[in-house]
C-alpha atoms as a PDB file:
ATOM      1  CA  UNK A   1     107.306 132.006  99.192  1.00  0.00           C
ATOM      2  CA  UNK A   2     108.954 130.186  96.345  1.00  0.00           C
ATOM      3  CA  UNK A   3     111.653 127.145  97.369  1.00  0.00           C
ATOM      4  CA  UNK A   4     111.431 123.949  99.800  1.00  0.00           C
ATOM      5  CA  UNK A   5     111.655 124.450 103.352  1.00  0.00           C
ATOM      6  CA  UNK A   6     114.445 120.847 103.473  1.00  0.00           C
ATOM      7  CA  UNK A   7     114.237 121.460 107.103  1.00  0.00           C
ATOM      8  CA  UNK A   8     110.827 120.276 107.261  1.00  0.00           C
ATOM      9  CA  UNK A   9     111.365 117.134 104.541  1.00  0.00           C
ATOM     10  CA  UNK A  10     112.188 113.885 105.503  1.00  0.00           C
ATOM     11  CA  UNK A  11     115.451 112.318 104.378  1.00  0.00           C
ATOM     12  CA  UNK A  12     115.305 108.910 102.243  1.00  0.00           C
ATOM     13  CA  UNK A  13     114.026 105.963 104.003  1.00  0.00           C
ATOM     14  CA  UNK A  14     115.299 105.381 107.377  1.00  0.00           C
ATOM     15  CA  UNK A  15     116.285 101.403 106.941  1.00  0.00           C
ATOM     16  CA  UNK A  16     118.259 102.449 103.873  1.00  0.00           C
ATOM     17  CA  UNK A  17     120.511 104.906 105.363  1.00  0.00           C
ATOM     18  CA  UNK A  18     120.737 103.410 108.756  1.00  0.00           C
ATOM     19  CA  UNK A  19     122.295 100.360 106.709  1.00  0.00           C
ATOM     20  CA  UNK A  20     124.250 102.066 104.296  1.00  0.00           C
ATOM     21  CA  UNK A  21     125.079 105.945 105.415  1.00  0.00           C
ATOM     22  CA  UNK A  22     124.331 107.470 108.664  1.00  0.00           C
ATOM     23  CA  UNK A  23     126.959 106.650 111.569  1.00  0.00           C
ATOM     24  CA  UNK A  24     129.178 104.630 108.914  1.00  0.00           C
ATOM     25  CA  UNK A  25     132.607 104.820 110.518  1.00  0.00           C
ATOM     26  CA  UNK A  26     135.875 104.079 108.485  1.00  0.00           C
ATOM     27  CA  UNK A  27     136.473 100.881 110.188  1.00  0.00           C
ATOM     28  CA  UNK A  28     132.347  99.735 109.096  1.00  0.00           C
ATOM     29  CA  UNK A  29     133.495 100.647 105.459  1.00  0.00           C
ATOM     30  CA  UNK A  30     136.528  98.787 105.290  1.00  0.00           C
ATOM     31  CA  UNK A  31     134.800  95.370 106.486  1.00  0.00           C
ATOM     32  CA  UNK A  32     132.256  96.555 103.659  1.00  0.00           C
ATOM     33  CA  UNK A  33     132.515  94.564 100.228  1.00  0.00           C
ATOM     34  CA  UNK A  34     133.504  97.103  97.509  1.00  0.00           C
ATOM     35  CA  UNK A  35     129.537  96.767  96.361  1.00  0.00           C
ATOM     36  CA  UNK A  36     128.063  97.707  99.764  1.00  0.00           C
ATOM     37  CA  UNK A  37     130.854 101.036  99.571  1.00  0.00           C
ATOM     38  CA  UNK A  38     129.544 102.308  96.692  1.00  0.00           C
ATOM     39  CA  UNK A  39     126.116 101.854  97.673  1.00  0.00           C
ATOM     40  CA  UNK A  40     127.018 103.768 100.911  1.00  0.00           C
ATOM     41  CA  UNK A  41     128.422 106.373  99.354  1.00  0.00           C
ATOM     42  CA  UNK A  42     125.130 106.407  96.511  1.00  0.00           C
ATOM     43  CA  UNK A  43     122.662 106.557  99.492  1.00  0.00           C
ATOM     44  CA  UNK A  44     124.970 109.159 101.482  1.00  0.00           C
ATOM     45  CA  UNK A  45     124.809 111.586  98.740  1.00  0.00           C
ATOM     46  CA  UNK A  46     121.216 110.784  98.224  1.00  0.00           C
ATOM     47  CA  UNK A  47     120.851 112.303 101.865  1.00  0.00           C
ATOM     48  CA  UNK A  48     123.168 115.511 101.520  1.00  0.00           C
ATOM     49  CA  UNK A  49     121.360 116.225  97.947  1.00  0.00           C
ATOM     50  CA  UNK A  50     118.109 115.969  99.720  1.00  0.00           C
ATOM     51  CA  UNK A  51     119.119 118.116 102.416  1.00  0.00           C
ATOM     52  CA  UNK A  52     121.129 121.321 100.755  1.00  0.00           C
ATOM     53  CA  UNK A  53     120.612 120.652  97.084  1.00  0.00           C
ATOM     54  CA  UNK A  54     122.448 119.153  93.759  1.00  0.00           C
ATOM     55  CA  UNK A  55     124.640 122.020  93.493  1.00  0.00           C
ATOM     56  CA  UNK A  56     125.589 122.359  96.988  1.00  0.00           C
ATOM     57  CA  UNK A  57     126.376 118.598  97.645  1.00  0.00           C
ATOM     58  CA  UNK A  58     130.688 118.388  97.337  1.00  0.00           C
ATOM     59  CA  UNK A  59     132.948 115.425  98.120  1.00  0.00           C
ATOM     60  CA  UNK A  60     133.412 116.495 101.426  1.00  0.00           C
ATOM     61  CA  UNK A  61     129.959 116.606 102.322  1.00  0.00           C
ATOM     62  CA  UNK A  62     129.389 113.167 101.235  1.00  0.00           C
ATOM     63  CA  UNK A  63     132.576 111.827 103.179  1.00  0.00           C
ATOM     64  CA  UNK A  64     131.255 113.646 106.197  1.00  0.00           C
ATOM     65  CA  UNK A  65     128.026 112.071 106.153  1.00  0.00           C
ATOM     66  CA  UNK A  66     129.496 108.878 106.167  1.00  0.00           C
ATOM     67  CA  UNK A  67     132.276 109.425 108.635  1.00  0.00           C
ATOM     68  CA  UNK A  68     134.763 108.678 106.271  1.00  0.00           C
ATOM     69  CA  UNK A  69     137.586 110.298 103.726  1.00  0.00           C
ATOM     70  CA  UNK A  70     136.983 112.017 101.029  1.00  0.00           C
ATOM     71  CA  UNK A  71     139.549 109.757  99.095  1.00  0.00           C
ATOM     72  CA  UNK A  72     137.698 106.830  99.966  1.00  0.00           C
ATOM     73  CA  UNK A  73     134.918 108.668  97.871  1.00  0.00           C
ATOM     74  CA  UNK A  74     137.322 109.070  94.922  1.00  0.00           C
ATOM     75  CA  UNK A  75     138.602 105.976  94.827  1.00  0.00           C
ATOM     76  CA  UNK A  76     134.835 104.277  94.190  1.00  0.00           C
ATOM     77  CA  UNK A  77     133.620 106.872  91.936  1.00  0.00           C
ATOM     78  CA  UNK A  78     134.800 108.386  88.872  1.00  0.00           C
ATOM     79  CA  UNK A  79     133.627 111.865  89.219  1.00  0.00           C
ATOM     80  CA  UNK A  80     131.429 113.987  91.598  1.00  0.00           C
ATOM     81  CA  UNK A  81     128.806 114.344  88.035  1.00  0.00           C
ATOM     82  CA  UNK A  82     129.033 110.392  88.103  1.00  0.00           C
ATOM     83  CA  UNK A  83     128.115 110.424  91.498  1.00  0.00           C
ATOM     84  CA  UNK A  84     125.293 113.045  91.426  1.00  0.00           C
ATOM     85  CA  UNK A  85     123.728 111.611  88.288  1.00  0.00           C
ATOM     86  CA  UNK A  86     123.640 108.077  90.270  1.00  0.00           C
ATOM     87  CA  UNK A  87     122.026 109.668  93.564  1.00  0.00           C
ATOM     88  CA  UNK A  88     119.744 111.453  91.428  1.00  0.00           C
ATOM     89  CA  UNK A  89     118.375 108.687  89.147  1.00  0.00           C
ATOM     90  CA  UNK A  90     117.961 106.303  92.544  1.00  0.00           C
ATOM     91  CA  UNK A  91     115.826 109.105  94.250  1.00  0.00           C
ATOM     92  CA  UNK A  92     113.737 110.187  91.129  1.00  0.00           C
ATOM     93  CA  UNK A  93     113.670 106.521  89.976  1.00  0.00           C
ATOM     94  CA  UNK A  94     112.069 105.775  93.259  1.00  0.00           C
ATOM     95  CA  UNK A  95     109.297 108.178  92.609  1.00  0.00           C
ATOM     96  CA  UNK A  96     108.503 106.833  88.845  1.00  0.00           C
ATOM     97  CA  UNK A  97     108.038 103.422  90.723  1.00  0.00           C
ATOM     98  CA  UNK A  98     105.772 104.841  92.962  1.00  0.00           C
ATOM     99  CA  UNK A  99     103.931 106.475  90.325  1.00  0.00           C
ATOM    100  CA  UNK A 100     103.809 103.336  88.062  1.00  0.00           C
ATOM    101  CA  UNK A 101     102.663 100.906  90.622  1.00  0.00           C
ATOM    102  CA  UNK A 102      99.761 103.301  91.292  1.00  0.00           C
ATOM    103  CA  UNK A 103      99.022 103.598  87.738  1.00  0.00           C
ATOM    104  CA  UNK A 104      98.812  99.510  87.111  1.00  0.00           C
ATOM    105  CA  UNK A 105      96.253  99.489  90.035  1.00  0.00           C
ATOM    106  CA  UNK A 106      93.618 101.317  87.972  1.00  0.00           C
ATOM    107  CA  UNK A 107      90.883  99.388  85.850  1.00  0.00           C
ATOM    108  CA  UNK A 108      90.867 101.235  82.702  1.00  0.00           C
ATOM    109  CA  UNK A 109      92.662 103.916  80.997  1.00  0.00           C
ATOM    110  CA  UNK A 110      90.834 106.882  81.982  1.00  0.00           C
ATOM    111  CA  UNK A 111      91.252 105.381  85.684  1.00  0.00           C
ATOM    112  CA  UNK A 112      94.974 105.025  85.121  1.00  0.00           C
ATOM    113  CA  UNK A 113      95.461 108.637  83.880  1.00  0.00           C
ATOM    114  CA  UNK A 114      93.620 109.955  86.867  1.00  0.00           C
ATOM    115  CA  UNK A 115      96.009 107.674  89.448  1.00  0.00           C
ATOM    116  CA  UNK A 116      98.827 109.078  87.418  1.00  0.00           C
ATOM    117  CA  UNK A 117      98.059 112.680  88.393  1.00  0.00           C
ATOM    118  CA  UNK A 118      97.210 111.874  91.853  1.00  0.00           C
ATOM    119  CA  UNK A 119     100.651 110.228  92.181  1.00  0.00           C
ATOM    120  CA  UNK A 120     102.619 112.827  89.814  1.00  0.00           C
ATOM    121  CA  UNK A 121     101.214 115.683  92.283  1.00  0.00           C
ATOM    122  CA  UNK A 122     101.282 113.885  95.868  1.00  0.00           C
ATOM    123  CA  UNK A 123     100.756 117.159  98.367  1.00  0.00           C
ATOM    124  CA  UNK A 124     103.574 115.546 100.782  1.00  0.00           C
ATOM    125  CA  UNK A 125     106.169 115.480  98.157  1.00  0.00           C
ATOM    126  CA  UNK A 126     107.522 119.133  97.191  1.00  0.00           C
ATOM    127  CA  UNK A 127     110.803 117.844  97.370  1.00  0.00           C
ATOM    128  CA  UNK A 128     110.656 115.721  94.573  1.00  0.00           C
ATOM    129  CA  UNK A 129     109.754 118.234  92.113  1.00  0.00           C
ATOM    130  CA  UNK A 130     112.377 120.103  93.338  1.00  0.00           C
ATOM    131  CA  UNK A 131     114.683 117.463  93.153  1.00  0.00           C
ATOM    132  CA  UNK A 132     113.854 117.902  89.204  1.00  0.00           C
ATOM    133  CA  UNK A 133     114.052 121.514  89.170  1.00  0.00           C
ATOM    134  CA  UNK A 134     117.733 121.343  90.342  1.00  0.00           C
ATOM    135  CA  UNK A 135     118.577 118.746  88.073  1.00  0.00           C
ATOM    136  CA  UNK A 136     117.321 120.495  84.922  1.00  0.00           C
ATOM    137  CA  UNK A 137     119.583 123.633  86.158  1.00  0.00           C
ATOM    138  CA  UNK A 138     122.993 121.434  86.689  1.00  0.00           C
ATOM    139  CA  UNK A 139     122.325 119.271  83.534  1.00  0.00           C
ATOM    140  CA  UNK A 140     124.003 121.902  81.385  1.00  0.00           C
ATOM    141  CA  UNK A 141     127.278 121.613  83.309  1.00  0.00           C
ATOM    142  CA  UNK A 142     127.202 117.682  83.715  1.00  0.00           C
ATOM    143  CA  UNK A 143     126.928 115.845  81.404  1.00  0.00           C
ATOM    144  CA  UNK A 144     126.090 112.586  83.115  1.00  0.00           C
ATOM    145  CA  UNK A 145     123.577 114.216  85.375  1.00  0.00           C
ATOM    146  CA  UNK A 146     121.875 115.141  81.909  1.00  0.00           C
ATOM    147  CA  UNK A 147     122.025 111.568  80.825  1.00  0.00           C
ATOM    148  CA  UNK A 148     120.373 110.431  83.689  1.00  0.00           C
ATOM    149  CA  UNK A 149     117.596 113.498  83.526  1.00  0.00           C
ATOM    150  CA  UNK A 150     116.989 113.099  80.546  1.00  0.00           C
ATOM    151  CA  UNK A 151     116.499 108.883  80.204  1.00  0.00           C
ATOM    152  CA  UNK A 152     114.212 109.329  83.744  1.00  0.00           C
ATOM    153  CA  UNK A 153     111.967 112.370  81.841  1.00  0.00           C
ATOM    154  CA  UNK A 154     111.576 109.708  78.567  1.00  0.00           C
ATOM    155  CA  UNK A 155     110.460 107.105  80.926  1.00  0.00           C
ATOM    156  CA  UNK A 156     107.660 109.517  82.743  1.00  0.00           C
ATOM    157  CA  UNK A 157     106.762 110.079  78.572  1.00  0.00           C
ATOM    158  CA  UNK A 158     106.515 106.421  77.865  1.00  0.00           C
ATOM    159  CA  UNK A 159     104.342 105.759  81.069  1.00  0.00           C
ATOM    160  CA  UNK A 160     102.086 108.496  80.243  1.00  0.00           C
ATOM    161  CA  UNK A 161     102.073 107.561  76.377  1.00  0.00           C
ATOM    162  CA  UNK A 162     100.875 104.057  77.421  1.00  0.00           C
ATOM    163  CA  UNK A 163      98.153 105.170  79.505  1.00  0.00           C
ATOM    164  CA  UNK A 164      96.915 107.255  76.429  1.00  0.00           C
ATOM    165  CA  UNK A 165      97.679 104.713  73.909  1.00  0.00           C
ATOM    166  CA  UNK A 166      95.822 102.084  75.355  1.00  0.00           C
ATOM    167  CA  UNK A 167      92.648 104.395  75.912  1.00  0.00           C
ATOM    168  CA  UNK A 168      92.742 104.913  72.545  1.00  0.00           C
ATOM    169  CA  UNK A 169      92.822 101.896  71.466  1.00  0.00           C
ATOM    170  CA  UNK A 170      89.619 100.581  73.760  1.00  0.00           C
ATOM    171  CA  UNK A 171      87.781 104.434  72.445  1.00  0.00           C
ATOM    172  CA  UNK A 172      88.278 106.230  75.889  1.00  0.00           C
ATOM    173  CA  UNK A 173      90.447 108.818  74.602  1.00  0.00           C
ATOM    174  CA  UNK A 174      90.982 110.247  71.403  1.00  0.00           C
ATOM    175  CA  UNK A 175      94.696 111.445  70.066  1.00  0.00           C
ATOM    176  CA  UNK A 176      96.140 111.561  66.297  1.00  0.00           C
ATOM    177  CA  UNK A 177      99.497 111.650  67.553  1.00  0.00           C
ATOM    178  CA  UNK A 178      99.800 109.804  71.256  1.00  0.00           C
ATOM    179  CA  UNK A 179     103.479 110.635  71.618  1.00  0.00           C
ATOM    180  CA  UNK A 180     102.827 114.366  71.138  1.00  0.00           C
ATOM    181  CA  UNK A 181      99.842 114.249  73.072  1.00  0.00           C
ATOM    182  CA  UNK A 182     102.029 112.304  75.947  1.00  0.00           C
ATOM    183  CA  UNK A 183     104.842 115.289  75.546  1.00  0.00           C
ATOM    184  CA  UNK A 184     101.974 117.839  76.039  1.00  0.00           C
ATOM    185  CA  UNK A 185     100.128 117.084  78.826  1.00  0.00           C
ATOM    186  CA  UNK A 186     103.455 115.787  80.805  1.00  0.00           C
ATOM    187  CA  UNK A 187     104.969 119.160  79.920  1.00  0.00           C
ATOM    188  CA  UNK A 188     101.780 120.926  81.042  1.00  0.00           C
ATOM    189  CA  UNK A 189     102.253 119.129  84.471  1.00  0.00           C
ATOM    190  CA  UNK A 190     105.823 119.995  84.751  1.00  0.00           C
ATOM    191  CA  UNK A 191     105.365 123.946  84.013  1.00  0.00           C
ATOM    192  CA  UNK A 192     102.588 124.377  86.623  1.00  0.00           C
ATOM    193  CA  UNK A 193     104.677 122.385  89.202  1.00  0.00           C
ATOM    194  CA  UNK A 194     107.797 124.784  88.746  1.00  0.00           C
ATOM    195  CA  UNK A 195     105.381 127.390  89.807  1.00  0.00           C
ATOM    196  CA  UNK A 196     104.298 126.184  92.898  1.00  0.00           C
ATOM    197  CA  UNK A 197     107.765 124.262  93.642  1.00  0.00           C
ATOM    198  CA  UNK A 198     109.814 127.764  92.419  1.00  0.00           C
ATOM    199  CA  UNK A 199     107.826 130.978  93.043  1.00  0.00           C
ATOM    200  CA  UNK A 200     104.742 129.709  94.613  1.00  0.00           C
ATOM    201  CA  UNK A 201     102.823 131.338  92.307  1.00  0.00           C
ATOM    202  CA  UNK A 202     100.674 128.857  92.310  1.00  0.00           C
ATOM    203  CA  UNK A 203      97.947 126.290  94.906  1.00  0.00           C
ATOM    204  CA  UNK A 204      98.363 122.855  94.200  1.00  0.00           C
ATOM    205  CA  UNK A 205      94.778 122.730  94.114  1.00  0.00           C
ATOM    206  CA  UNK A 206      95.195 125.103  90.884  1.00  0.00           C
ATOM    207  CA  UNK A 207      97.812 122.498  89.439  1.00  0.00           C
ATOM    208  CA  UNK A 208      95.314 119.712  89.783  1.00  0.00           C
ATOM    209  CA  UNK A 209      92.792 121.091  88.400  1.00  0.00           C
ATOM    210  CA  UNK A 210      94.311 122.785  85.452  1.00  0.00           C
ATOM    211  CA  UNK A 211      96.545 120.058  84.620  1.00  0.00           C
ATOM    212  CA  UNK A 212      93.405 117.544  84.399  1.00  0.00           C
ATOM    213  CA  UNK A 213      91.212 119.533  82.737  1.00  0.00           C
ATOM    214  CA  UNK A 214      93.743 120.310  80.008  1.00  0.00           C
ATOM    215  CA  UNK A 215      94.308 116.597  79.609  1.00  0.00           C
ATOM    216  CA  UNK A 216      91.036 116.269  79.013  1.00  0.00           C
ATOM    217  CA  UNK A 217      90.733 118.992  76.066  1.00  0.00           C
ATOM    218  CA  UNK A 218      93.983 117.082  74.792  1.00  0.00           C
ATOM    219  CA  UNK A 219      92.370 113.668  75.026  1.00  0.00           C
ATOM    220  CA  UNK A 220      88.576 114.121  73.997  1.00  0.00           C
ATOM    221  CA  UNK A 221      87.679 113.193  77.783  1.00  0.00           C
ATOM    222  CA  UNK A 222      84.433 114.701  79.729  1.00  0.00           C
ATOM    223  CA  UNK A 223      85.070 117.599  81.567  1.00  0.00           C
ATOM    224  CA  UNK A 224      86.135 117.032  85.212  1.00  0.00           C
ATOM    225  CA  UNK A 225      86.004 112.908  84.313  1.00  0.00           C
ATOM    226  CA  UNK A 226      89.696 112.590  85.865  1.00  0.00           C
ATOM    227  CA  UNK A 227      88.359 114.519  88.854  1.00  0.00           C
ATOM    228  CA  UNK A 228      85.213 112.317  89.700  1.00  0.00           C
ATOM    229  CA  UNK A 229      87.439 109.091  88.915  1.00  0.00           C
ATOM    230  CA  UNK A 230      89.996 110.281  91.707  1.00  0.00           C
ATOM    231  CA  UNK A 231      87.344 111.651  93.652  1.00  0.00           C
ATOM    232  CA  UNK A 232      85.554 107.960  93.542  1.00  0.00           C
ATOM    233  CA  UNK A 233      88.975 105.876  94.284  1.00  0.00           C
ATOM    234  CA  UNK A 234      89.434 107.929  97.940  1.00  0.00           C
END
């Protein structure tokens, strides 16, 4: 049960790569400003990572996807963790900008907490938990891709914290320490999204509605509030 099927996940958006990656022959890149290689060979190894994994993406993957040499690929990046670490923040900084431009839609706090699960958790997007899961595995061995992890996982924090932080401060929510509070919740969200992304142990459905209801023992809400606002905005 537990994985991603990639077979059955689309790749990154079609415009992007069909400007930038797919069918990119060596004569395309060298007519290409040094700018527009690099973001070629950013949005190629976007595509492999998406389609056999952080660890499995090489060099020579990413120079076959763009029809090109692998020492064209050297000579615009400095290393293969430079490389990763930039394909992975574009992808998962993609999905925080999803997530925040759903979250400045809502009227209030409580309304913006319950858009940021519904985002967080989107049913059509496995991959992008599992995007994270990889990341957290390889961030040991490089360095960079850890930097990048690690500055994309403070900004989910910061989002969340400001959500909480302003309910508190119109008496919506209720926290003695928002930045712990923040760390708790998005940690909650994370572990029961491994399950379902790694082992399958878990039904989204489960995710939702555990990961809600704790927020609201962690933030002083009414039981099943998030649910009814979410319920309300569809």
């Amino acid at each position: 049960m537990g994985g991603i099927d990639r077979s059955r996940r689309p790749r990154q958006p079609r415009a992007l790569l069909d400007k930038c990656a797919i069918g990119v022959t060596v004569g395309a890149m060298a007519r290409m400003s040094p700018q527009e290689r690099r973001e070629a060979i950013v949005t190629a190894a976007m595509a492999v990572m998406e389609r056999q994994g952080i660890a499995a993406t090489t060099v020579r993957d990413v120079a076959a996807e763009l029809g090109t040499s692998s020492g064209l690929i050297h000579h615009y990046v400095d290393s293969m963790d430079d490389l990763l670490a930039e394909a992975f923040a574009r992808a998962a900084g993609d999905d925080l900008a999803t997530t925040r431009a759903a979250v400045e839609s809502g009227q209030d706090a409580v309304d913006r907490l319950a858009l940021f699960f519904d985002s967080y958790a989107r049913a059509d997007d496995d991959f992008g938990m599992q995007r994270w899961l990889e990341a957290w595995a390889e961030a040991a061995r490089r360095p960079a891709l850890q930097r990048a992890s690690r500055q994309l996982n403070e900004a989910w924090h910061s989002l969340l914290a400001s959500i909480i932080r302003d309910g508190v401060e119109h008496g919506t929510m209720r926290s003695d320490d928002i930045e712990a509070a923040a760390w708790r919740v998005l940690s909650l969200l994370d572990g029961l999204m491994l399950q379902v992304v790694a082992h399958g142990a878990l039904t989204r459905a489960q995710v939702d509605a555990w990961s809600r209801a704790g927020a609201e023992r962690e933030l002083g809400l009414r039981p099943g509030v998030l649910g009814a606002v979410s319920a309300r905005s569809m």
